[in-house]
C-alpha atoms as a PDB file:
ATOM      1  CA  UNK A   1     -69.217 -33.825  39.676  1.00  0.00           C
ATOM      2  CA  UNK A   2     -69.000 -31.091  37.331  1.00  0.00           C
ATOM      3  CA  UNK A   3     -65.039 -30.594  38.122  1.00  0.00           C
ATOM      4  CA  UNK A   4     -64.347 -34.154  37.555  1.00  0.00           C
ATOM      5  CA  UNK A   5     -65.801 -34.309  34.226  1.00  0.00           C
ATOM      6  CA  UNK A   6     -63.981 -30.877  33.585  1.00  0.00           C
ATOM      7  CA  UNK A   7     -60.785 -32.566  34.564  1.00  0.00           C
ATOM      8  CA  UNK A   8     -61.688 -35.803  32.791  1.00  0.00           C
ATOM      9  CA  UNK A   9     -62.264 -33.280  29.665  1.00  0.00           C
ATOM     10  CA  UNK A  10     -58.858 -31.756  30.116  1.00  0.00           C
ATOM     11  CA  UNK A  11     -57.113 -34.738  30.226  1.00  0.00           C
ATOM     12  CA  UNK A  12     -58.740 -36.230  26.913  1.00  0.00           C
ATOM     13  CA  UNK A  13     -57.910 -32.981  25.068  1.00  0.00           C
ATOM     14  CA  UNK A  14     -54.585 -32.866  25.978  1.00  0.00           C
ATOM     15  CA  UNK A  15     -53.491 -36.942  25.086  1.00  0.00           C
ATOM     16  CA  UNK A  16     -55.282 -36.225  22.155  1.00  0.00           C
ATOM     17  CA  UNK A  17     -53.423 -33.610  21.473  1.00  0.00           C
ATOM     18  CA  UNK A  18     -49.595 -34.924  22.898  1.00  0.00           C
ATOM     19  CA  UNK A  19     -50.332 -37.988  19.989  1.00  0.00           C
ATOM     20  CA  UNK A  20     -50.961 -35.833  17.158  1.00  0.00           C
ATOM     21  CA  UNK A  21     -47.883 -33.905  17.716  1.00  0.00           C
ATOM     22  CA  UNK A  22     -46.241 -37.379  18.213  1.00  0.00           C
ATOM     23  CA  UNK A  23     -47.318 -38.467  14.723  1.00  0.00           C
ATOM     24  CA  UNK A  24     -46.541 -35.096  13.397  1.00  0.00           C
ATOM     25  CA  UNK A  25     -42.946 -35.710  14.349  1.00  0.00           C
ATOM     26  CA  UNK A  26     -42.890 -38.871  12.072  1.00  0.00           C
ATOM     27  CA  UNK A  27     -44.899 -38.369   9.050  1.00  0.00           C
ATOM     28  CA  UNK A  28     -47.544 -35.951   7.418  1.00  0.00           C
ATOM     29  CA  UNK A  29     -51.020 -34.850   8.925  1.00  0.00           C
ATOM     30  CA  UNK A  30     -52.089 -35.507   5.120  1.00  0.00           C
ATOM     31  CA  UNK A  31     -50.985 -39.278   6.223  1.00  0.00           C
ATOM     32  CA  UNK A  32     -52.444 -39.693   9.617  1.00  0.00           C
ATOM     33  CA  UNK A  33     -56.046 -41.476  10.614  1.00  0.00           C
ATOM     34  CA  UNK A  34     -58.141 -39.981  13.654  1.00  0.00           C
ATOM     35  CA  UNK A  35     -57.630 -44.157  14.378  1.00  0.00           C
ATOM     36  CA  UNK A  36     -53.586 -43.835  14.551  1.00  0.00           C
ATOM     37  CA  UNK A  37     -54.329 -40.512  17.025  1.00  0.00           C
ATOM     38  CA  UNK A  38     -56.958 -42.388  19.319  1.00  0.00           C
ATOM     39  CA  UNK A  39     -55.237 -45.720  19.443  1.00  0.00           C
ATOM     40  CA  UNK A  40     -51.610 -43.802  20.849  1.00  0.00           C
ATOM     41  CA  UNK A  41     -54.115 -41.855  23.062  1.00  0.00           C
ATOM     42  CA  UNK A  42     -55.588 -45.030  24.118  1.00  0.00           C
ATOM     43  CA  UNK A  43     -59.171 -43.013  23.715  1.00  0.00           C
ATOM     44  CA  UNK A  44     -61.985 -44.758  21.651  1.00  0.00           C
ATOM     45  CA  UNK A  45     -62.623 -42.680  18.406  1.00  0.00           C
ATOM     46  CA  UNK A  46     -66.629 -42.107  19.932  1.00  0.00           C
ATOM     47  CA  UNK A  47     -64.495 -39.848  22.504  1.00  0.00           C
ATOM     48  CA  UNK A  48     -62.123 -38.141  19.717  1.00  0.00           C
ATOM     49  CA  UNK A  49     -65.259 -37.304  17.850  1.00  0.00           C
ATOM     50  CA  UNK A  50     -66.929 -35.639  20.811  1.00  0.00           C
ATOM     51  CA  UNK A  51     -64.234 -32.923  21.264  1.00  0.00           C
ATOM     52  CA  UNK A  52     -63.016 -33.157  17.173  1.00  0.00           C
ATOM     53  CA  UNK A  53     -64.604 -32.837  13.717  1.00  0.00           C
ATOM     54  CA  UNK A  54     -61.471 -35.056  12.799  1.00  0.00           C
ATOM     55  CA  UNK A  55     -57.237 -34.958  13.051  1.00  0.00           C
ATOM     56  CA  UNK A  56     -57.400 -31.469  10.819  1.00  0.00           C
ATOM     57  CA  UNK A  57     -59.721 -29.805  13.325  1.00  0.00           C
ATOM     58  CA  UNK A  58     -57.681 -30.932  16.465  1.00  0.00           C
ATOM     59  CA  UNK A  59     -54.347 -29.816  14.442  1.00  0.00           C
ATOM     60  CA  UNK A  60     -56.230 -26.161  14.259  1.00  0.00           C
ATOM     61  CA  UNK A  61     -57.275 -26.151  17.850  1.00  0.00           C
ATOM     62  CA  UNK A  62     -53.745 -26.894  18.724  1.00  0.00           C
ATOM     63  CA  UNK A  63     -52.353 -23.736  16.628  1.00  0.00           C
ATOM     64  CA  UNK A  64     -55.245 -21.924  17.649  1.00  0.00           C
ATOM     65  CA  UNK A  65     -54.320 -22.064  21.554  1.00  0.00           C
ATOM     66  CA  UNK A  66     -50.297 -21.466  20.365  1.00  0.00           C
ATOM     67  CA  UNK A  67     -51.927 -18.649  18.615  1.00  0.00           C
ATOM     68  CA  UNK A  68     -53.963 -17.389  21.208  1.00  0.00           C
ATOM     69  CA  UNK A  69     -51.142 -17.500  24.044  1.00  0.00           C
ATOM     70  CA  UNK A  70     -48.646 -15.677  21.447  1.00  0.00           C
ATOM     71  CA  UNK A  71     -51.383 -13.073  21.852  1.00  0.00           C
ATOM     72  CA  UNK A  72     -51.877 -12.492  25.492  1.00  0.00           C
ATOM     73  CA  UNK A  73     -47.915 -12.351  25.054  1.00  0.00           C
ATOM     74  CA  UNK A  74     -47.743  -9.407  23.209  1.00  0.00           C
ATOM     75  CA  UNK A  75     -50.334  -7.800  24.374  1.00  0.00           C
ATOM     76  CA  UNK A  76     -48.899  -7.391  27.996  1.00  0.00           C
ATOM     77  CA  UNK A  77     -45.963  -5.521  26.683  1.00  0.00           C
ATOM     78  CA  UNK A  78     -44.962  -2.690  24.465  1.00  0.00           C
ATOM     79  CA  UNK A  79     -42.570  -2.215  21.903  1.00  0.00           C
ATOM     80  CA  UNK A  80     -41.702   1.010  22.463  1.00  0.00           C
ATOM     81  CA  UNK A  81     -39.629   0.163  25.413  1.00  0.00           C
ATOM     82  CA  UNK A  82     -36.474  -1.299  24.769  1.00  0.00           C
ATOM     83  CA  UNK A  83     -36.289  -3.269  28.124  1.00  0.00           C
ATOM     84  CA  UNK A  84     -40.349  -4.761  27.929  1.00  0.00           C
ATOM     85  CA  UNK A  85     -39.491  -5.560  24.705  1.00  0.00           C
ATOM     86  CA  UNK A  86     -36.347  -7.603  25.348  1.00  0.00           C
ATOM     87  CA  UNK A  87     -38.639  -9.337  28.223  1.00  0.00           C
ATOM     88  CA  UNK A  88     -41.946 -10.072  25.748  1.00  0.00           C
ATOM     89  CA  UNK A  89     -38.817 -11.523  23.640  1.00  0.00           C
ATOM     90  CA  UNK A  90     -37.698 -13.543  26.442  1.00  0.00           C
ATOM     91  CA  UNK A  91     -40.629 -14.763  27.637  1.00  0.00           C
ATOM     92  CA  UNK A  92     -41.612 -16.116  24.058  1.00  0.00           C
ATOM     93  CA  UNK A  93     -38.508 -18.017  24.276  1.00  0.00           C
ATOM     94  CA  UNK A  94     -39.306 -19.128  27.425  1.00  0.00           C
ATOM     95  CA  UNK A  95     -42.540 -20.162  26.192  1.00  0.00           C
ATOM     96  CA  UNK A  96     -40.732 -21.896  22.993  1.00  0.00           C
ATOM     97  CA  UNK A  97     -38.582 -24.044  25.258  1.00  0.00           C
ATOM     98  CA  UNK A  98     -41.110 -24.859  27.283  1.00  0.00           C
ATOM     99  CA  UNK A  99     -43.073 -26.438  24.307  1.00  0.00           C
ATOM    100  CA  UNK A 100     -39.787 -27.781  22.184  1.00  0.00           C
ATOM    101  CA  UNK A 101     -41.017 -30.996  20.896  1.00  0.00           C
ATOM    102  CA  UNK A 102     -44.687 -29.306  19.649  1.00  0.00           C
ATOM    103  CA  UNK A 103     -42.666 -26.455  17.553  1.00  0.00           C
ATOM    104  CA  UNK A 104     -40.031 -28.599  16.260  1.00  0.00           C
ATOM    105  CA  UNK A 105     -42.852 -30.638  15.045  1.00  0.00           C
ATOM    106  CA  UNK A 106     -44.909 -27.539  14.155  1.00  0.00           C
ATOM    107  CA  UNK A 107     -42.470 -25.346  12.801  1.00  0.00           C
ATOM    108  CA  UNK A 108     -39.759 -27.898  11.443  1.00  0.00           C
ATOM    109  CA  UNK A 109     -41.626 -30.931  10.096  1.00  0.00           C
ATOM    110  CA  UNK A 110     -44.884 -32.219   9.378  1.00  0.00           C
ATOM    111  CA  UNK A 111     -46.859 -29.236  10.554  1.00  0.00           C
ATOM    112  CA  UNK A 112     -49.555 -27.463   9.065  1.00  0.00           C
ATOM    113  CA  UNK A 113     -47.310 -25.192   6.711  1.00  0.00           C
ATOM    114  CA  UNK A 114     -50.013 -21.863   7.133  1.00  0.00           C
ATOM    115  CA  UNK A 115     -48.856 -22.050  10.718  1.00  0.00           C
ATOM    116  CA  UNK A 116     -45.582 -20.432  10.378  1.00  0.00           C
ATOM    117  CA  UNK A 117     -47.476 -17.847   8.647  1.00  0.00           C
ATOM    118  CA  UNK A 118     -50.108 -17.128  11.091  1.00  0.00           C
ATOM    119  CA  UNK A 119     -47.067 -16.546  13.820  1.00  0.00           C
ATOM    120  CA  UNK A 120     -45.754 -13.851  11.290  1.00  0.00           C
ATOM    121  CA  UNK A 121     -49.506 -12.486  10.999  1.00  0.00           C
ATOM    122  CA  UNK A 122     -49.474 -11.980  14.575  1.00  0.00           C
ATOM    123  CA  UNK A 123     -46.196 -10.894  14.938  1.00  0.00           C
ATOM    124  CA  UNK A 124     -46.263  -8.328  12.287  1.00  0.00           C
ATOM    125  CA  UNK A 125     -49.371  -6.772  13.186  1.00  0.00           C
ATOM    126  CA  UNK A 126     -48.375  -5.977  16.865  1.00  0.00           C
ATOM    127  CA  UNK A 127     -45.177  -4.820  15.473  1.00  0.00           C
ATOM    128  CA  UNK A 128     -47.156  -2.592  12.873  1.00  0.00           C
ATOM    129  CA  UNK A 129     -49.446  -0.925  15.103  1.00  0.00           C
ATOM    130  CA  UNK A 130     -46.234  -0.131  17.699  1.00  0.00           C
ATOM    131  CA  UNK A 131     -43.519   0.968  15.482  1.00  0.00           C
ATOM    132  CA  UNK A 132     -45.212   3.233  13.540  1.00  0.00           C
ATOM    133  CA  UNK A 133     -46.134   6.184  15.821  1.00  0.00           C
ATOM    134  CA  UNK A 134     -42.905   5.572  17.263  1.00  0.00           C
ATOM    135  CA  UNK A 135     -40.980   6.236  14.235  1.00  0.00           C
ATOM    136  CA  UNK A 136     -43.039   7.879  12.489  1.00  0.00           C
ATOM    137  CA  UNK A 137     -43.262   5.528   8.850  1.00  0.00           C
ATOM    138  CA  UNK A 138     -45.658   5.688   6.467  1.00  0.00           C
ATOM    139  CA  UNK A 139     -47.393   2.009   6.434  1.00  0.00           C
ATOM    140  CA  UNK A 140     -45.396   0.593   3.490  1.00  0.00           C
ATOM    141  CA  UNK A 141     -42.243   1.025   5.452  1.00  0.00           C
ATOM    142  CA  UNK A 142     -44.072  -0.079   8.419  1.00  0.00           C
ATOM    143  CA  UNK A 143     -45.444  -3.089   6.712  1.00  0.00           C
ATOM    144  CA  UNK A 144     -41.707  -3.857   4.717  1.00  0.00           C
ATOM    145  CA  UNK A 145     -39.578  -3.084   8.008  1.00  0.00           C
ATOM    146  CA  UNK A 146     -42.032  -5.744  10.035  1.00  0.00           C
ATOM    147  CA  UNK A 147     -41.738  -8.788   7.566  1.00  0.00           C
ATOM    148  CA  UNK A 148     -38.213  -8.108   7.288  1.00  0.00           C
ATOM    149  CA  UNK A 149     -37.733  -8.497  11.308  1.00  0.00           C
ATOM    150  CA  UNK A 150     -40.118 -10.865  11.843  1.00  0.00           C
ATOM    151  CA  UNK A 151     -39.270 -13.495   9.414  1.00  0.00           C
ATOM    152  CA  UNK A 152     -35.693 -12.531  10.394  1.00  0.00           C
ATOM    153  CA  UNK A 153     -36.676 -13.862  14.262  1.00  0.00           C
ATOM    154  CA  UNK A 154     -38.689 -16.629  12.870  1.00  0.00           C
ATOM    155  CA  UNK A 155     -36.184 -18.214  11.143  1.00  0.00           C
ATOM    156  CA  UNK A 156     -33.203 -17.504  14.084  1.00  0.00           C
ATOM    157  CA  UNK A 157     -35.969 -19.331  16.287  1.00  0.00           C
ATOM    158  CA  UNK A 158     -35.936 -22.274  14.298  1.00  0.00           C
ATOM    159  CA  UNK A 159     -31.846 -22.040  13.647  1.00  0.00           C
ATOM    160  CA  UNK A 160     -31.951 -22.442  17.465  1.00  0.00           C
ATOM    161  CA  UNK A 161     -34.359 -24.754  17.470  1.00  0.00           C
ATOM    162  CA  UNK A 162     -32.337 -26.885  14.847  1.00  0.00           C
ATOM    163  CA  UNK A 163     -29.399 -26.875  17.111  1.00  0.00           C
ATOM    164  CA  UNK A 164     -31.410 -27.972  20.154  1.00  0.00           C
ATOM    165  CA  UNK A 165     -31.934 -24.518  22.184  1.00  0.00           C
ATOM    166  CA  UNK A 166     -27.758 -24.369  22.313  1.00  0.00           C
ATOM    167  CA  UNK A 167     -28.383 -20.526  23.967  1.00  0.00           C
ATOM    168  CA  UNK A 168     -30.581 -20.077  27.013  1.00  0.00           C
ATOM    169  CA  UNK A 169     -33.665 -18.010  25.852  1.00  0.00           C
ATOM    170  CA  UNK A 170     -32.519 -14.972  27.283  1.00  0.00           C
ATOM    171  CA  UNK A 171     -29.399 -15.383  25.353  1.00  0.00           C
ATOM    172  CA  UNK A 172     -31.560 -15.578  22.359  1.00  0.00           C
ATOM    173  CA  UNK A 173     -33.782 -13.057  23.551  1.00  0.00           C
ATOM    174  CA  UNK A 174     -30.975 -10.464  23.640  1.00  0.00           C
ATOM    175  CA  UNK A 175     -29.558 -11.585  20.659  1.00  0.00           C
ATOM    176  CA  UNK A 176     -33.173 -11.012  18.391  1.00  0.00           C
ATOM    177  CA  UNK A 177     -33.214  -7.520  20.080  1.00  0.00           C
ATOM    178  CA  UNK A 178     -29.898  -6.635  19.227  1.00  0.00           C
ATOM    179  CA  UNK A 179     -30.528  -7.417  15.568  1.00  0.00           C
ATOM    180  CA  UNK A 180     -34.105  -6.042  15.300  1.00  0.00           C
ATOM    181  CA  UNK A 181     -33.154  -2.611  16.908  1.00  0.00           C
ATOM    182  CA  UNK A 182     -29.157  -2.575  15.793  1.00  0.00           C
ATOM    183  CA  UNK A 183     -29.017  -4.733  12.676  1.00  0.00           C
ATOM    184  CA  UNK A 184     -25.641  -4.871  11.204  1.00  0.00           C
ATOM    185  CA  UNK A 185     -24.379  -2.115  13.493  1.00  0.00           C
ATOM    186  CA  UNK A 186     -24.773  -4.408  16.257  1.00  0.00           C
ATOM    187  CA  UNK A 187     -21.609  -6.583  14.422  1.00  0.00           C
ATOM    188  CA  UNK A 188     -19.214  -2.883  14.946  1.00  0.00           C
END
């Protein structure tokens, strides 16, 4: 009984979530109603308000879980190694593709606009805390080199994104690593 309501709790989560990001894609969260999200989830708003405080606190629980398995992304692989780097690099793209219509809804149009911003947070601080032994910078340089890179990536991710994923995500993966560890040398 229990796994059925866990399933049944699963699946009310996730339309929930699947018609937020489907309003996203056409108009504001500022201009959405917790009725617009339950009525394209088919789900009485009794049921939304069970798993939601309202549309804001669902939006947050969606960027918290992108947030979350950014996370357990970089934390299974190190920067200091050119080749697990270029695979944590890949496997974000991966995980990008896999998810296209919630980031070009995220990232590219209605979206919460502190979300962009919390991906940097979390990229820069792994960055920051690998780098620096490595190369041995002081944590200005550190802190400078990683929002340089990182919004660098951020905003080739959502070039690519733009053009609908026109390079495989290992293309793009090599590609970010090229330019974070070469920059304009790479170009020679």
């Amino acid at each position: 009984m229990s796994e059925k309501l866990d399933r049944r709790k699963k699946y009310t989560r996730n339309v929930l979530k699947e018609s937020l990001i489907t309003l996203l894609a056409e108009k504001p969260i500022s201009a959405i109603t917790v009725k617009e999200v339950c009525e394209l989830a088919d789900i009485n708003r009794s049921t939304f308000y069970t798993h939601y405080a309202d549309h804001y606190d669902l939006l947050g629980k969606i960027e918290d879980e992108i947030t979350e398995d950014m996370n357990k992304y970089l934390s299974s692989y190190s920067f200091t190694i050119e080749e697990e780097s270029l695979k944590m690099t890949q496997k974000l793209m991966e995980y990008i593709t896999n998810n296209k219509f919630m980031f070009q809804t995220l990232l590219m149009k209605n979206g919460d606009p502190t979300f962009e911003q919390r991906l940097m947070n979390i990229a820069q601080r792994f960055m920051m805390n690998n780098w620096r032994p490595v190369n041995h910078l002081d944590e200005v340089n550190s802190r400078y080199l990683s929002t340089f890179v990182v919004s660098g990536a951020i905003n080739i991710i959502k070039d690519w994104i733009e053009n609908d994923m026109d390079q495989s995500p290992k293309e793009m993966a090599v590609m970010i690593n090229n330019f974070t560890n070469y920059g304009l040398s790479y170009l020679d």
